[in-house]
PDB file of N, CA and C in Angstrom:
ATOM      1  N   UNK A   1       9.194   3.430  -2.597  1.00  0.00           N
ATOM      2  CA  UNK A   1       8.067   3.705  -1.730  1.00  0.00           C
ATOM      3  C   UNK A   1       8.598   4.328  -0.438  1.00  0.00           C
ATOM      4  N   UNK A   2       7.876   5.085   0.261  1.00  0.00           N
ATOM      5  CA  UNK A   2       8.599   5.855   1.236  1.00  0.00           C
ATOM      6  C   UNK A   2       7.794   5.493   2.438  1.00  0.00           C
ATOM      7  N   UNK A   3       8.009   5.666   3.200  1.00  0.00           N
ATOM      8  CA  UNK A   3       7.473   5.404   4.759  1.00  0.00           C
ATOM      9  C   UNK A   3       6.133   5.960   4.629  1.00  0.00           C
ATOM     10  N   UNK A   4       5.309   6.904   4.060  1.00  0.00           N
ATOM     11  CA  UNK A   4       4.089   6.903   4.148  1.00  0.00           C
ATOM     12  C   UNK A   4       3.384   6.415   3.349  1.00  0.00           C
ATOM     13  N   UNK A   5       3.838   6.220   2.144  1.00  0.00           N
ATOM     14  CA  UNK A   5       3.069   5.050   1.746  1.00  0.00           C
ATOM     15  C   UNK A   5       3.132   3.904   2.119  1.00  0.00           C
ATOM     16  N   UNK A   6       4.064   3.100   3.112  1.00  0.00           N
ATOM     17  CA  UNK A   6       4.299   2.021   3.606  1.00  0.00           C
ATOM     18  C   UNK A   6       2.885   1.764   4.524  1.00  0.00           C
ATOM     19  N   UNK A   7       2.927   3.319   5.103  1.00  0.00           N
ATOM     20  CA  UNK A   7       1.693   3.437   6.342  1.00  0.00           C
ATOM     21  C   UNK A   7       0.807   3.492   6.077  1.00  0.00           C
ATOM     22  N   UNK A   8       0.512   4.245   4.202  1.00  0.00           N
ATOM     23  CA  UNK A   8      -1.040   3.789   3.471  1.00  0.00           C
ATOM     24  C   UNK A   8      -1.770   2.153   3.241  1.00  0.00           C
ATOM     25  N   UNK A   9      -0.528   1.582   3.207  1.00  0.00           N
ATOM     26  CA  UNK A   9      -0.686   0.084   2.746  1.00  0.00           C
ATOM     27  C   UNK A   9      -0.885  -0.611   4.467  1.00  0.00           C
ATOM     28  N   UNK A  10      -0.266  -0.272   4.625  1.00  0.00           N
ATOM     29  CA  UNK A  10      -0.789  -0.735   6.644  1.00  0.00           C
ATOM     30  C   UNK A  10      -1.888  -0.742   6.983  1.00  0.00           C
ATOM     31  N   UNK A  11      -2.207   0.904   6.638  1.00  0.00           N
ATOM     32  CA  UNK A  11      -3.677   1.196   7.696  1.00  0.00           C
ATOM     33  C   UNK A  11      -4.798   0.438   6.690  1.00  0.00           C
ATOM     34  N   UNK A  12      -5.132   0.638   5.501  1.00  0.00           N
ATOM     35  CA  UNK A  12      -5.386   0.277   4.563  1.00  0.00           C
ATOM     36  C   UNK A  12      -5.700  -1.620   4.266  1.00  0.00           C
ATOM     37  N   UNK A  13      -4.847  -2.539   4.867  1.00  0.00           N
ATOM     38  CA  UNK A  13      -4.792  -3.863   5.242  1.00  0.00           C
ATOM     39  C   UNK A  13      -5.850  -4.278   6.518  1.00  0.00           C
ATOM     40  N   UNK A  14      -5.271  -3.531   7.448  1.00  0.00           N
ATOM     41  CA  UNK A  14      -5.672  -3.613   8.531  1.00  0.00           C
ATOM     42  C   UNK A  14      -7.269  -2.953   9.061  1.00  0.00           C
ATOM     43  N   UNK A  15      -7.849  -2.097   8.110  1.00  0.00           N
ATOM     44  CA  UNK A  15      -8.764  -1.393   7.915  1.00  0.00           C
ATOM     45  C   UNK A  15      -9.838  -2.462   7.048  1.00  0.00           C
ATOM     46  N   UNK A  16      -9.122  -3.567   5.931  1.00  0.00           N
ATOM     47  CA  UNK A  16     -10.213  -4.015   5.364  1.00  0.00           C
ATOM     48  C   UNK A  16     -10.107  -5.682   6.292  1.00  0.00           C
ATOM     49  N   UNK A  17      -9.889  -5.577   7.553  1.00  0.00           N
ATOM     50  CA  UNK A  17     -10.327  -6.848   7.959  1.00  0.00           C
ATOM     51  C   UNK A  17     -10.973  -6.144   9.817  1.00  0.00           C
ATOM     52  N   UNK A  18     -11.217  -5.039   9.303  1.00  0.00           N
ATOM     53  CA  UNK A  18     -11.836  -4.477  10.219  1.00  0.00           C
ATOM     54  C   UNK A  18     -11.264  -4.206  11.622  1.00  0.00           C
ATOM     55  N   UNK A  19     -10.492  -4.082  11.946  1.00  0.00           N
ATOM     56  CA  UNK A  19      -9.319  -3.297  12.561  1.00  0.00           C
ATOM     57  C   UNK A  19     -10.033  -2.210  13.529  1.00  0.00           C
ATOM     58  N   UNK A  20     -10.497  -2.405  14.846  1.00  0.00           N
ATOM     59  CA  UNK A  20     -11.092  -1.238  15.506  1.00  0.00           C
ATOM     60  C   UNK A  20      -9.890  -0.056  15.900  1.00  0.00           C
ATOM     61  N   UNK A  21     -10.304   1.129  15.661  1.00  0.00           N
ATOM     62  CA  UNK A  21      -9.898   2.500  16.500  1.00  0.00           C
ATOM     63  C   UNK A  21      -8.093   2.440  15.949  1.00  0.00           C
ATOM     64  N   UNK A  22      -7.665   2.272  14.130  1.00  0.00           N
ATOM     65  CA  UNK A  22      -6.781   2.344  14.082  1.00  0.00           C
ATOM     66  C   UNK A  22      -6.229   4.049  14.469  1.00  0.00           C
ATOM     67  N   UNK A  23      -4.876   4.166  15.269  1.00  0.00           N
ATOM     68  CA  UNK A  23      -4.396   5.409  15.110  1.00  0.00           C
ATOM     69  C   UNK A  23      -2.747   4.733  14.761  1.00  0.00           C
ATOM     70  N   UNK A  24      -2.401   5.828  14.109  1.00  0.00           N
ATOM     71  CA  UNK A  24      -0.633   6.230  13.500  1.00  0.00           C
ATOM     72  C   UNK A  24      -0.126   7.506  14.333  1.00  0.00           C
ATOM     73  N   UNK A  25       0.853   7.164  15.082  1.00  0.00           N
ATOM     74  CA  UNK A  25       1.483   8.169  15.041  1.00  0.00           C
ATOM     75  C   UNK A  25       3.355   8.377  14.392  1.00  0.00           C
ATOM     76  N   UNK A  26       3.168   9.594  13.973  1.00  0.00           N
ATOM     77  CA  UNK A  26       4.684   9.929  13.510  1.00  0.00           C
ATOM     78  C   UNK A  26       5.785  10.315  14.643  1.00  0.00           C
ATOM     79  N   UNK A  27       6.635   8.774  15.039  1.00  0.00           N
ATOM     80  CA  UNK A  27       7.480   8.866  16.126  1.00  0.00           C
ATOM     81  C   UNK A  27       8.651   9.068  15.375  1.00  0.00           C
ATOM     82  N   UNK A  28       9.016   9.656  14.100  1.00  0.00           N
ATOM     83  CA  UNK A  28      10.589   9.283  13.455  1.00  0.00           C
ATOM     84  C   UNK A  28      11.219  10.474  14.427  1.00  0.00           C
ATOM     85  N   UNK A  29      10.626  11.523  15.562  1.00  0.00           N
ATOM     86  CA  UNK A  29      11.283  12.826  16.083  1.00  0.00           C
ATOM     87  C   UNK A  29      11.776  11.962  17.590  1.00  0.00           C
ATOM     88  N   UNK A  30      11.034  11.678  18.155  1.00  0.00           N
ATOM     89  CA  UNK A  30      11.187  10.882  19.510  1.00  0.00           C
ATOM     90  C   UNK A  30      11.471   9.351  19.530  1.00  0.00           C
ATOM     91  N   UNK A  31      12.067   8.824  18.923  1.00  0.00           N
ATOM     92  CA  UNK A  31      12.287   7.646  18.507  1.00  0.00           C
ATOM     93  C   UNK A  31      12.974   6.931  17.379  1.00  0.00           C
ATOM     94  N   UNK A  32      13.881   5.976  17.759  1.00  0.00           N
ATOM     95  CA  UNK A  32      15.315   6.166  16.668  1.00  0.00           C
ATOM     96  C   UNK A  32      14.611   4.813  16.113  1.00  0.00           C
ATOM     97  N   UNK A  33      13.291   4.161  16.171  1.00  0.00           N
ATOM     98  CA  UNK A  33      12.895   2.728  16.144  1.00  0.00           C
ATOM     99  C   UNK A  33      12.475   2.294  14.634  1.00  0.00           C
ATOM    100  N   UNK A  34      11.606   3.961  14.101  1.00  0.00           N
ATOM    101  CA  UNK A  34      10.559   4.276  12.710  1.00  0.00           C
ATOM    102  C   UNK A  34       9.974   5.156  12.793  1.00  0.00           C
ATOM    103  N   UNK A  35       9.573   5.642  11.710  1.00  0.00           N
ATOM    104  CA  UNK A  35       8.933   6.875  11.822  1.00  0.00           C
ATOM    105  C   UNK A  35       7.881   6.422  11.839  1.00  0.00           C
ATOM    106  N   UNK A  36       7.123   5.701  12.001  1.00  0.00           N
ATOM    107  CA  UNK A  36       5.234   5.713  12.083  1.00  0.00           C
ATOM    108  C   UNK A  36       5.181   4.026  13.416  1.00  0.00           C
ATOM    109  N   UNK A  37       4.360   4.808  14.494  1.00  0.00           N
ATOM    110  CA  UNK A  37       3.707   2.933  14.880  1.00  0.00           C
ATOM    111  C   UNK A  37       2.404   4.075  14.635  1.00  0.00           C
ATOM    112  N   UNK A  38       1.417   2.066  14.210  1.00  0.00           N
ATOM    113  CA  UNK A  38      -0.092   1.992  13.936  1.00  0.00           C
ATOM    114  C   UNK A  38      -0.199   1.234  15.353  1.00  0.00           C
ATOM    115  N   UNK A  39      -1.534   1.696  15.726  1.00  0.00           N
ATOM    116  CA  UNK A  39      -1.961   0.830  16.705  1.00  0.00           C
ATOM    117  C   UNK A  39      -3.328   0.211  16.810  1.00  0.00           C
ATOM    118  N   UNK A  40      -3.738  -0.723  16.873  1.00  0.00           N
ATOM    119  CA  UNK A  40      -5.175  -0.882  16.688  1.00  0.00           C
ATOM    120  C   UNK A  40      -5.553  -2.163  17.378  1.00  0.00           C
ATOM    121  N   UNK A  41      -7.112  -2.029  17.576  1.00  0.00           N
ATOM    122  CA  UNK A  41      -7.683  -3.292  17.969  1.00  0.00           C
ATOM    123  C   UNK A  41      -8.114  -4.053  18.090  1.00  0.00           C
ATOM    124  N   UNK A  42      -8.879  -5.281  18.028  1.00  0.00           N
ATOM    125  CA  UNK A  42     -10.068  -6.338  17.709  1.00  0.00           C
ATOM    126  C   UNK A  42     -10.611  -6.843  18.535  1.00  0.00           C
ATOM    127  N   UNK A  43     -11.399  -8.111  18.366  1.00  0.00           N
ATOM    128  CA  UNK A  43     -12.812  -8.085  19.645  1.00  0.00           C
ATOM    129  C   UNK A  43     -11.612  -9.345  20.053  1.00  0.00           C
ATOM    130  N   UNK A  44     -11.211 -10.269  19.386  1.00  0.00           N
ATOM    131  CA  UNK A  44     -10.890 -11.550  19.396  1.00  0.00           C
ATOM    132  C   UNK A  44      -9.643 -11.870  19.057  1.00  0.00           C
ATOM    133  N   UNK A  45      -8.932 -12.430  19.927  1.00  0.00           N
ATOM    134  CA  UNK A  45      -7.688 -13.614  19.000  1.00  0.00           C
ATOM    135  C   UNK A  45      -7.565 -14.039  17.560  1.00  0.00           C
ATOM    136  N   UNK A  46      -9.093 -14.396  17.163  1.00  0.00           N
ATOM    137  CA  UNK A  46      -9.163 -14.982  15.801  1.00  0.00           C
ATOM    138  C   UNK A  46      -8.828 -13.895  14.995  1.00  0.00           C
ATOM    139  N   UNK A  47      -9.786 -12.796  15.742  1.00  0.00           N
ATOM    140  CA  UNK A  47      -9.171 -11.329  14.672  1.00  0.00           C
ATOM    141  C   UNK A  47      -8.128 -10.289  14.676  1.00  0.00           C
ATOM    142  N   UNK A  48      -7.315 -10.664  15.543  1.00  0.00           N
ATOM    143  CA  UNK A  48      -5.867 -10.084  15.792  1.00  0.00           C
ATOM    144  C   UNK A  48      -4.934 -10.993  14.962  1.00  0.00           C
ATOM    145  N   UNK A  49      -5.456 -12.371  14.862  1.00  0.00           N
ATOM    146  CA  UNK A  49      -4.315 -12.497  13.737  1.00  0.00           C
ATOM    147  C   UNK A  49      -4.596 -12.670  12.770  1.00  0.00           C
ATOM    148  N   UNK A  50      -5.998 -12.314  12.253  1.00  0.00           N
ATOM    149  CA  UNK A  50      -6.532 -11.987  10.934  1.00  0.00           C
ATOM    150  C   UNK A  50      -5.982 -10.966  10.465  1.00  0.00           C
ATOM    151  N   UNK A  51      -5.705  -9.709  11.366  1.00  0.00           N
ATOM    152  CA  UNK A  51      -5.480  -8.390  11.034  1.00  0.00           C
ATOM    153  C   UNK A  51      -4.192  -8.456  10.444  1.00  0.00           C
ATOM    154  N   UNK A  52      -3.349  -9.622  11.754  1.00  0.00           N
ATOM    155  CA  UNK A  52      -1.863  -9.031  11.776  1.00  0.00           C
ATOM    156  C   UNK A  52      -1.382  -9.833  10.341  1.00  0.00           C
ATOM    157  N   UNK A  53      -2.348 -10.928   9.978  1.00  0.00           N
ATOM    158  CA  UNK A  53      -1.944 -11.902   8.466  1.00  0.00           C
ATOM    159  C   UNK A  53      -1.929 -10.797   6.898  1.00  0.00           C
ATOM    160  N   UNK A  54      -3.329 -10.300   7.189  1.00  0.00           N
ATOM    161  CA  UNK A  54      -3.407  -9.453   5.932  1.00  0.00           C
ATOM    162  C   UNK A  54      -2.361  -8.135   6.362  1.00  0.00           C
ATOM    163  N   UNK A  55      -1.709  -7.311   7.009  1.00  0.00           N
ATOM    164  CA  UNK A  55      -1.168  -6.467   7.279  1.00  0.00           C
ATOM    165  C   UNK A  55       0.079  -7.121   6.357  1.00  0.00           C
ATOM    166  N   UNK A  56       0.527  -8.065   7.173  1.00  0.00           N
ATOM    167  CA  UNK A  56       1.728  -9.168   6.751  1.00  0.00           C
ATOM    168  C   UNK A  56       2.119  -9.700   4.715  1.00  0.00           C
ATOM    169  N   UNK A  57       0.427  -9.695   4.279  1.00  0.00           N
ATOM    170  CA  UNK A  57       0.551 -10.032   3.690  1.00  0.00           C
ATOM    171  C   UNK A  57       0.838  -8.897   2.226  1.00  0.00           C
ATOM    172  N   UNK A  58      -0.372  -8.132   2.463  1.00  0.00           N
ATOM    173  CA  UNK A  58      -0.110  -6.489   1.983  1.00  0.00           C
ATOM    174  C   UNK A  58       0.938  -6.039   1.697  1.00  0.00           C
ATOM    175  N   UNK A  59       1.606  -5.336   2.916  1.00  0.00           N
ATOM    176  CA  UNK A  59       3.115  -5.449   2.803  1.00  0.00           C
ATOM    177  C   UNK A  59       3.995  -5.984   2.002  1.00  0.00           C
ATOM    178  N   UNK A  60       4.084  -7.408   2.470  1.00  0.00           N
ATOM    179  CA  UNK A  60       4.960  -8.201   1.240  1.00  0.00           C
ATOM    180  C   UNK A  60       4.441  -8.277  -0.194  1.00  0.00           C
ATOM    181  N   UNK A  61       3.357  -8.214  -0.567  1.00  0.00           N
ATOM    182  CA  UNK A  61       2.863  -7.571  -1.849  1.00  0.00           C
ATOM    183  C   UNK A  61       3.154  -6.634  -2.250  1.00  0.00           C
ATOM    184  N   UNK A  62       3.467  -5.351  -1.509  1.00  0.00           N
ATOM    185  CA  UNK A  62       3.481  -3.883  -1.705  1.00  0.00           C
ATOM    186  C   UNK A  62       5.202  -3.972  -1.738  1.00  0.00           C
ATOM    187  N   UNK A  63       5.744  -4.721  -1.417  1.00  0.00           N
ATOM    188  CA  UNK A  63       7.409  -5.026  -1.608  1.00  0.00           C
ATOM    189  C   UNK A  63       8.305  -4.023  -0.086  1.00  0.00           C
ATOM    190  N   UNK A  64       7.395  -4.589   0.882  1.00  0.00           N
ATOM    191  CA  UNK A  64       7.805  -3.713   2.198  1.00  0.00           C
ATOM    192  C   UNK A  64       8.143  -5.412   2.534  1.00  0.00           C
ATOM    193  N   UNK A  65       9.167  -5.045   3.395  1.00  0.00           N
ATOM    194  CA  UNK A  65      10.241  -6.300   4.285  1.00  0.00           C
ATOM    195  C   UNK A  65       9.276  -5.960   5.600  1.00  0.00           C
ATOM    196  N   UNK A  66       9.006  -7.028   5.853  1.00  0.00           N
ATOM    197  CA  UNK A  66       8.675  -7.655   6.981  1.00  0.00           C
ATOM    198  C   UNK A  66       9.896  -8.050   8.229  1.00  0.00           C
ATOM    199  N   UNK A  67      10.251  -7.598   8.895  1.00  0.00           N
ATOM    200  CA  UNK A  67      11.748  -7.890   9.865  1.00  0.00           C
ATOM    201  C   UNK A  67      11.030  -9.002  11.063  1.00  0.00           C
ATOM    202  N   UNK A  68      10.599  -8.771  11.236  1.00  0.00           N
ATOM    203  CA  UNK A  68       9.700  -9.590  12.519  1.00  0.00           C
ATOM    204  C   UNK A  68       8.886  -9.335  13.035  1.00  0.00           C
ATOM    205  N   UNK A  69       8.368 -10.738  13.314  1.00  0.00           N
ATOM    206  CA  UNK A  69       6.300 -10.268  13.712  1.00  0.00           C
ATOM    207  C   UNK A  69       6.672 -11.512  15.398  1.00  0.00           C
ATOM    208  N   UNK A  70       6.121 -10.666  16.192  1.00  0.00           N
ATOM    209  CA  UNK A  70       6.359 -11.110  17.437  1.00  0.00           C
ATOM    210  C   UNK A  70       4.535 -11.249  18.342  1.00  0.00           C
ATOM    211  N   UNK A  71       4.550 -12.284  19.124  1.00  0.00           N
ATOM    212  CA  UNK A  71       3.324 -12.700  19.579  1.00  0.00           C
ATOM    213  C   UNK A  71       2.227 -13.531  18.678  1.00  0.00           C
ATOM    214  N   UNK A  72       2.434 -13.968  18.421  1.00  0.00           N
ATOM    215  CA  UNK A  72       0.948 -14.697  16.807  1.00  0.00           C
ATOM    216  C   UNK A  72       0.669 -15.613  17.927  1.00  0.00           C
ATOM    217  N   UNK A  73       1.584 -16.087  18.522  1.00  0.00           N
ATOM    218  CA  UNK A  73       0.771 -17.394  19.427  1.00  0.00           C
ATOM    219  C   UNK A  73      -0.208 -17.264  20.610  1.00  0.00           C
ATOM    220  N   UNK A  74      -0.247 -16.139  21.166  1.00  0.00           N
ATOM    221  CA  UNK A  74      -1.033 -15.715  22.267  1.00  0.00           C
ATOM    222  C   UNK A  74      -2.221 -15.150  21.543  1.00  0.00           C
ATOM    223  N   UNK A  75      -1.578 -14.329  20.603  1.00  0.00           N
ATOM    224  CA  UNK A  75      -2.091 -13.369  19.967  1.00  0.00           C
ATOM    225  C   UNK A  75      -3.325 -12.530  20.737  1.00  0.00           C
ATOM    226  N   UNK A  76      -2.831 -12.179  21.986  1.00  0.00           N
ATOM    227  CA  UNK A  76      -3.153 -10.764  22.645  1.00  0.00           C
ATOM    228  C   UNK A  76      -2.624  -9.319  21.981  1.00  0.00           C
ATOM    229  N   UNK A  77      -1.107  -9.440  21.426  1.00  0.00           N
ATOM    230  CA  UNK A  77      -0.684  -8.321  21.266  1.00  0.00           C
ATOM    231  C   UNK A  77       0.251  -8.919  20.025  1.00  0.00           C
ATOM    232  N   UNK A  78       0.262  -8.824  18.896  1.00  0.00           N
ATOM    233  CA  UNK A  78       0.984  -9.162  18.055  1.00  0.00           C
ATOM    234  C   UNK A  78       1.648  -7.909  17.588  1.00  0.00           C
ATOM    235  N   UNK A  79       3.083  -7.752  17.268  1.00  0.00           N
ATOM    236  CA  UNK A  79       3.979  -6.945  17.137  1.00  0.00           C
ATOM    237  C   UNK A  79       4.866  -7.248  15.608  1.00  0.00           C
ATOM    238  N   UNK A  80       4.328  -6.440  14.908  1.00  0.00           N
ATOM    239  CA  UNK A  80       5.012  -6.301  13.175  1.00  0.00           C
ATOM    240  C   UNK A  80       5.893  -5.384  13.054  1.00  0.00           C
ATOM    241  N   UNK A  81       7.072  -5.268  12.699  1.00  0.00           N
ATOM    242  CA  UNK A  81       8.270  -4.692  12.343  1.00  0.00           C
ATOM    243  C   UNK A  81       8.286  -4.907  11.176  1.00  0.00           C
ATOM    244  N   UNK A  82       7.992  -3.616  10.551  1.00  0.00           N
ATOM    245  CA  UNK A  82       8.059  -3.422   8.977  1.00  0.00           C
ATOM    246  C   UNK A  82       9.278  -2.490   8.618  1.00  0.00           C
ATOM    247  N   UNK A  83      10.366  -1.853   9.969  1.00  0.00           N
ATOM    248  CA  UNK A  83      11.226  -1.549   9.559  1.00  0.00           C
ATOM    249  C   UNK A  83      10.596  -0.066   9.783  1.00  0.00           C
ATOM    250  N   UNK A  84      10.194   0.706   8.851  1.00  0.00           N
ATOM    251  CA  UNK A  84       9.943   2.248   8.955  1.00  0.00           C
ATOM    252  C   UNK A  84       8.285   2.464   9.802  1.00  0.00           C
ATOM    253  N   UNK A  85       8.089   1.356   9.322  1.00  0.00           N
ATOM    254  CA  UNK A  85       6.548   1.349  10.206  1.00  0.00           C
ATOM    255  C   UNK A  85       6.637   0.475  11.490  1.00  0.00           C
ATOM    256  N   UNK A  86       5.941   0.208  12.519  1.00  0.00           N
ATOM    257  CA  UNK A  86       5.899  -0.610  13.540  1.00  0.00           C
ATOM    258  C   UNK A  86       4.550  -0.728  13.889  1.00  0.00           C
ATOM    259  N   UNK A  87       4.122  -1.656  13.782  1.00  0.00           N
ATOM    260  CA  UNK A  87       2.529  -2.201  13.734  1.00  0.00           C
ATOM    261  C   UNK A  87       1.998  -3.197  14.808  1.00  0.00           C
ATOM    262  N   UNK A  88       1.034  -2.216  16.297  1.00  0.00           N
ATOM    263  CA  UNK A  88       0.813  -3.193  17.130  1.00  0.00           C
ATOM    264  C   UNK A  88      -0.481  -3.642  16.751  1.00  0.00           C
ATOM    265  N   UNK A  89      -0.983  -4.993  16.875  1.00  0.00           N
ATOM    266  CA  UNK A  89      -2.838  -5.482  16.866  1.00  0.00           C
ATOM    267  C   UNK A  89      -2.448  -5.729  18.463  1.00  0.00           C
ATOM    268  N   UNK A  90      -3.897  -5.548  19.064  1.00  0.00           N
ATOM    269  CA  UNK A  90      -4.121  -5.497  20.375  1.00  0.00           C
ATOM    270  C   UNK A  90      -5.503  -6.643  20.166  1.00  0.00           C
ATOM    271  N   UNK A  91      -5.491  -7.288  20.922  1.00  0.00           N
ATOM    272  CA  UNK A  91      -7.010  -7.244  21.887  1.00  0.00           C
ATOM    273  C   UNK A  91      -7.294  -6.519  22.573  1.00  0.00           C
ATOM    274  N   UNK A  92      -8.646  -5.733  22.982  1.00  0.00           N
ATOM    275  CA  UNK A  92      -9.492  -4.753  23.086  1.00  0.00           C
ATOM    276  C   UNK A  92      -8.757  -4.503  24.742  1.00  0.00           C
ATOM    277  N   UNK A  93      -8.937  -5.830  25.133  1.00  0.00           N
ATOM    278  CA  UNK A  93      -8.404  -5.167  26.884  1.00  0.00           C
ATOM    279  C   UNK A  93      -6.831  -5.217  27.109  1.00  0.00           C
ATOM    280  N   UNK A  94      -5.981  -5.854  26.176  1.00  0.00           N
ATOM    281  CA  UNK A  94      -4.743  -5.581  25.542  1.00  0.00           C
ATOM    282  C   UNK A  94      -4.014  -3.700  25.966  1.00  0.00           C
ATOM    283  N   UNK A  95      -4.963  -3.498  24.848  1.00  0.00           N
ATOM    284  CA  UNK A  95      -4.722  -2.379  23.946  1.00  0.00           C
ATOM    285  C   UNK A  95      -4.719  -1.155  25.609  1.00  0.00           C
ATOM    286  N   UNK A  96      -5.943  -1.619  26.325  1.00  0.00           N
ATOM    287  CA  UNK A  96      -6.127  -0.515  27.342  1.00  0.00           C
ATOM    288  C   UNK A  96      -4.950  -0.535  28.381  1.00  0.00           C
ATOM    289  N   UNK A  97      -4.802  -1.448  28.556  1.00  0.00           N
ATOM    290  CA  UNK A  97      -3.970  -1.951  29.504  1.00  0.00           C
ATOM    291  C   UNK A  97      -2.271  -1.249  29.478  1.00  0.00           C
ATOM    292  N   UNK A  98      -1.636  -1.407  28.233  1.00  0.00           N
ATOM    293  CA  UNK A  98      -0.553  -1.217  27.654  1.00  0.00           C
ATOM    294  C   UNK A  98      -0.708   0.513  27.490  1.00  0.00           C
ATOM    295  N   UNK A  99      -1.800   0.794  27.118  1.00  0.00           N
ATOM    296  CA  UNK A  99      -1.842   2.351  26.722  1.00  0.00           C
ATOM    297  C   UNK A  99      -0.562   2.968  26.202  1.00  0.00           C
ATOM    298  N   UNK A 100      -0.219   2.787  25.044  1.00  0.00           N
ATOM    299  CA  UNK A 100       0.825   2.963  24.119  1.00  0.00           C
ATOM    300  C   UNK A 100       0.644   4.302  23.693  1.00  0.00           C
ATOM    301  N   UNK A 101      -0.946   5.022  23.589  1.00  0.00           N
ATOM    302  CA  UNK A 101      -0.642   6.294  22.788  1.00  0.00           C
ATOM    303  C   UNK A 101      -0.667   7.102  24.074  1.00  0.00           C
ATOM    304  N   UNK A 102      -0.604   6.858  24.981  1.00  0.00           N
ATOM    305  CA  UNK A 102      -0.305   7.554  26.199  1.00  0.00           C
ATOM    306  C   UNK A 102       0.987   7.849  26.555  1.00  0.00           C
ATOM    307  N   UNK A 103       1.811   6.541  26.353  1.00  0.00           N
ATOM    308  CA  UNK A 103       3.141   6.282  26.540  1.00  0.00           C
ATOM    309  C   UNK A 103       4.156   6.997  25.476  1.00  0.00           C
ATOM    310  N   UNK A 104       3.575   7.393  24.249  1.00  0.00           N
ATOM    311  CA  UNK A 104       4.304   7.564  23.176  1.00  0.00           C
ATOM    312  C   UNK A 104       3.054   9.478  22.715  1.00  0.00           C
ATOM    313  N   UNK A 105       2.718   9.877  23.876  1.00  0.00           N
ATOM    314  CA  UNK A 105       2.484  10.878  23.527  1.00  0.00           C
ATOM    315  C   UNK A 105       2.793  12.258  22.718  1.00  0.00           C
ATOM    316  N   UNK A 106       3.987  12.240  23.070  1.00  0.00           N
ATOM    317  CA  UNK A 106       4.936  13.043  22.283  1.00  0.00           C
ATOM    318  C   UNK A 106       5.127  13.297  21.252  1.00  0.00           C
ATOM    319  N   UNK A 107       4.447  12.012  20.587  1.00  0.00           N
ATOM    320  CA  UNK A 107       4.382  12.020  19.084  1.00  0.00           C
ATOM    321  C   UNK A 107       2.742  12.365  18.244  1.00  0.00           C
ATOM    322  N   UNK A 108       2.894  13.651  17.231  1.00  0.00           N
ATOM    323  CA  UNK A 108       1.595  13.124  16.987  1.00  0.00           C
ATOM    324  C   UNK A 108       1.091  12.255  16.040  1.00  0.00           C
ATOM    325  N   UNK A 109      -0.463  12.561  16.017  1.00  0.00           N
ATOM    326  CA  UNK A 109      -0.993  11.634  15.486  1.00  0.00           C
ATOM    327  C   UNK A 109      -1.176  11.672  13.870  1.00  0.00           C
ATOM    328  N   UNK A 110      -1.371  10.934  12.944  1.00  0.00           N
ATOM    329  CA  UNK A 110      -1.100  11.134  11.452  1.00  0.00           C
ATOM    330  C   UNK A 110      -2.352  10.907  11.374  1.00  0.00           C
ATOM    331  N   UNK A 111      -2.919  12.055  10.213  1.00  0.00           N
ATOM    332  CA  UNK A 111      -4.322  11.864  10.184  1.00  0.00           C
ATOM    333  C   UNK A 111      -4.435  10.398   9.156  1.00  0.00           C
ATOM    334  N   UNK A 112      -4.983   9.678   8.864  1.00  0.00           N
ATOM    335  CA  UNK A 112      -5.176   8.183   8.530  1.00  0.00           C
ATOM    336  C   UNK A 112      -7.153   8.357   7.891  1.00  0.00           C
ATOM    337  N   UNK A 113      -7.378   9.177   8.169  1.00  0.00           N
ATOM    338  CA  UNK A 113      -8.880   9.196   7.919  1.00  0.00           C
ATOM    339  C   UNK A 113      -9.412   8.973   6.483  1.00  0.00           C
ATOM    340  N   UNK A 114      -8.861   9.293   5.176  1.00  0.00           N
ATOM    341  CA  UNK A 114      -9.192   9.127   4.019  1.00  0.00           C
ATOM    342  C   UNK A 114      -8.748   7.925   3.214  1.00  0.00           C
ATOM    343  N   UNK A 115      -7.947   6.783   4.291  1.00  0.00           N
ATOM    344  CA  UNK A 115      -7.733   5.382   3.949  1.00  0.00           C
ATOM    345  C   UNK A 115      -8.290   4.316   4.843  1.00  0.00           C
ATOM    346  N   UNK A 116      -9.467   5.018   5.647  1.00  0.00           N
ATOM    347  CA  UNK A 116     -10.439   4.101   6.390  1.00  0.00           C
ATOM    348  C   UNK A 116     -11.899   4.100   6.338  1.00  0.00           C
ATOM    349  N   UNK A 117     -11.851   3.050   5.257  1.00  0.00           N
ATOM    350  CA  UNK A 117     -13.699   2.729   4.349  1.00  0.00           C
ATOM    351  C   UNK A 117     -14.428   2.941   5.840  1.00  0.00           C
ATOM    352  N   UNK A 118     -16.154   3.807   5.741  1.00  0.00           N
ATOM    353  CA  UNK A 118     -16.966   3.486   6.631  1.00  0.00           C
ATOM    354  C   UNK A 118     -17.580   1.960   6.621  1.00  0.00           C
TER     355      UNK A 118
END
């Protein structure tokens, strides 16, 4: 499996537990970290680590290594290291605050649109 399908099975997880305003971008040019972070957001705690469980769980189904998942206990900003992917869940005022696709502009964005059910 290659890094974009890693990122099909991501957005795809995180999409069926309803996951607001997911974006991907392809950082493997500006960044020695992975080639893809997802970023996305939820209303609630309860649903940031809903997101970040099924993401978690997907994955290890899909036979992607999980390296470390950082924050579950606050779970404002939970941080998944899938190794080629890097997967933030935000809370909504999280997400603004941090402004990650601002920070990581440089990279663009992967279109993700035909693996996110209306």
């Amino acid at each position: 499996m290659n890094s974009k399908d890693e990122l099909k099975v991501i957005v795809e997880a995180a999409d069926s537990k309803r996951a607001h305003k997911i974006v991907a971008l392809d950082v493997h040019e500006v960044s020695l970290m992975a080639d893809y972070f997802v970023i996305m957001d939820a209303a609630s705690t309860r649903q940031v680590k809903s997101i970040a469980d099924e993401v978690v769980d997907q994955a290890e189904e899909a036979g992607i290594t999980v390296n470390e998942v950082e924050g579950k206990n606050s779970a404002k900003w939970i941080l998944l290291d899938l190794g080629n992917v890097i997967v933030h869940v935000f809370q909504e005022d999280e997400r603004e605050y941090y402004n990650l696709e601002k920070l990581w502009s440089d990279a663009p964005a992967v279109d993700i649109q035909d693996w996110i059910k209306d």
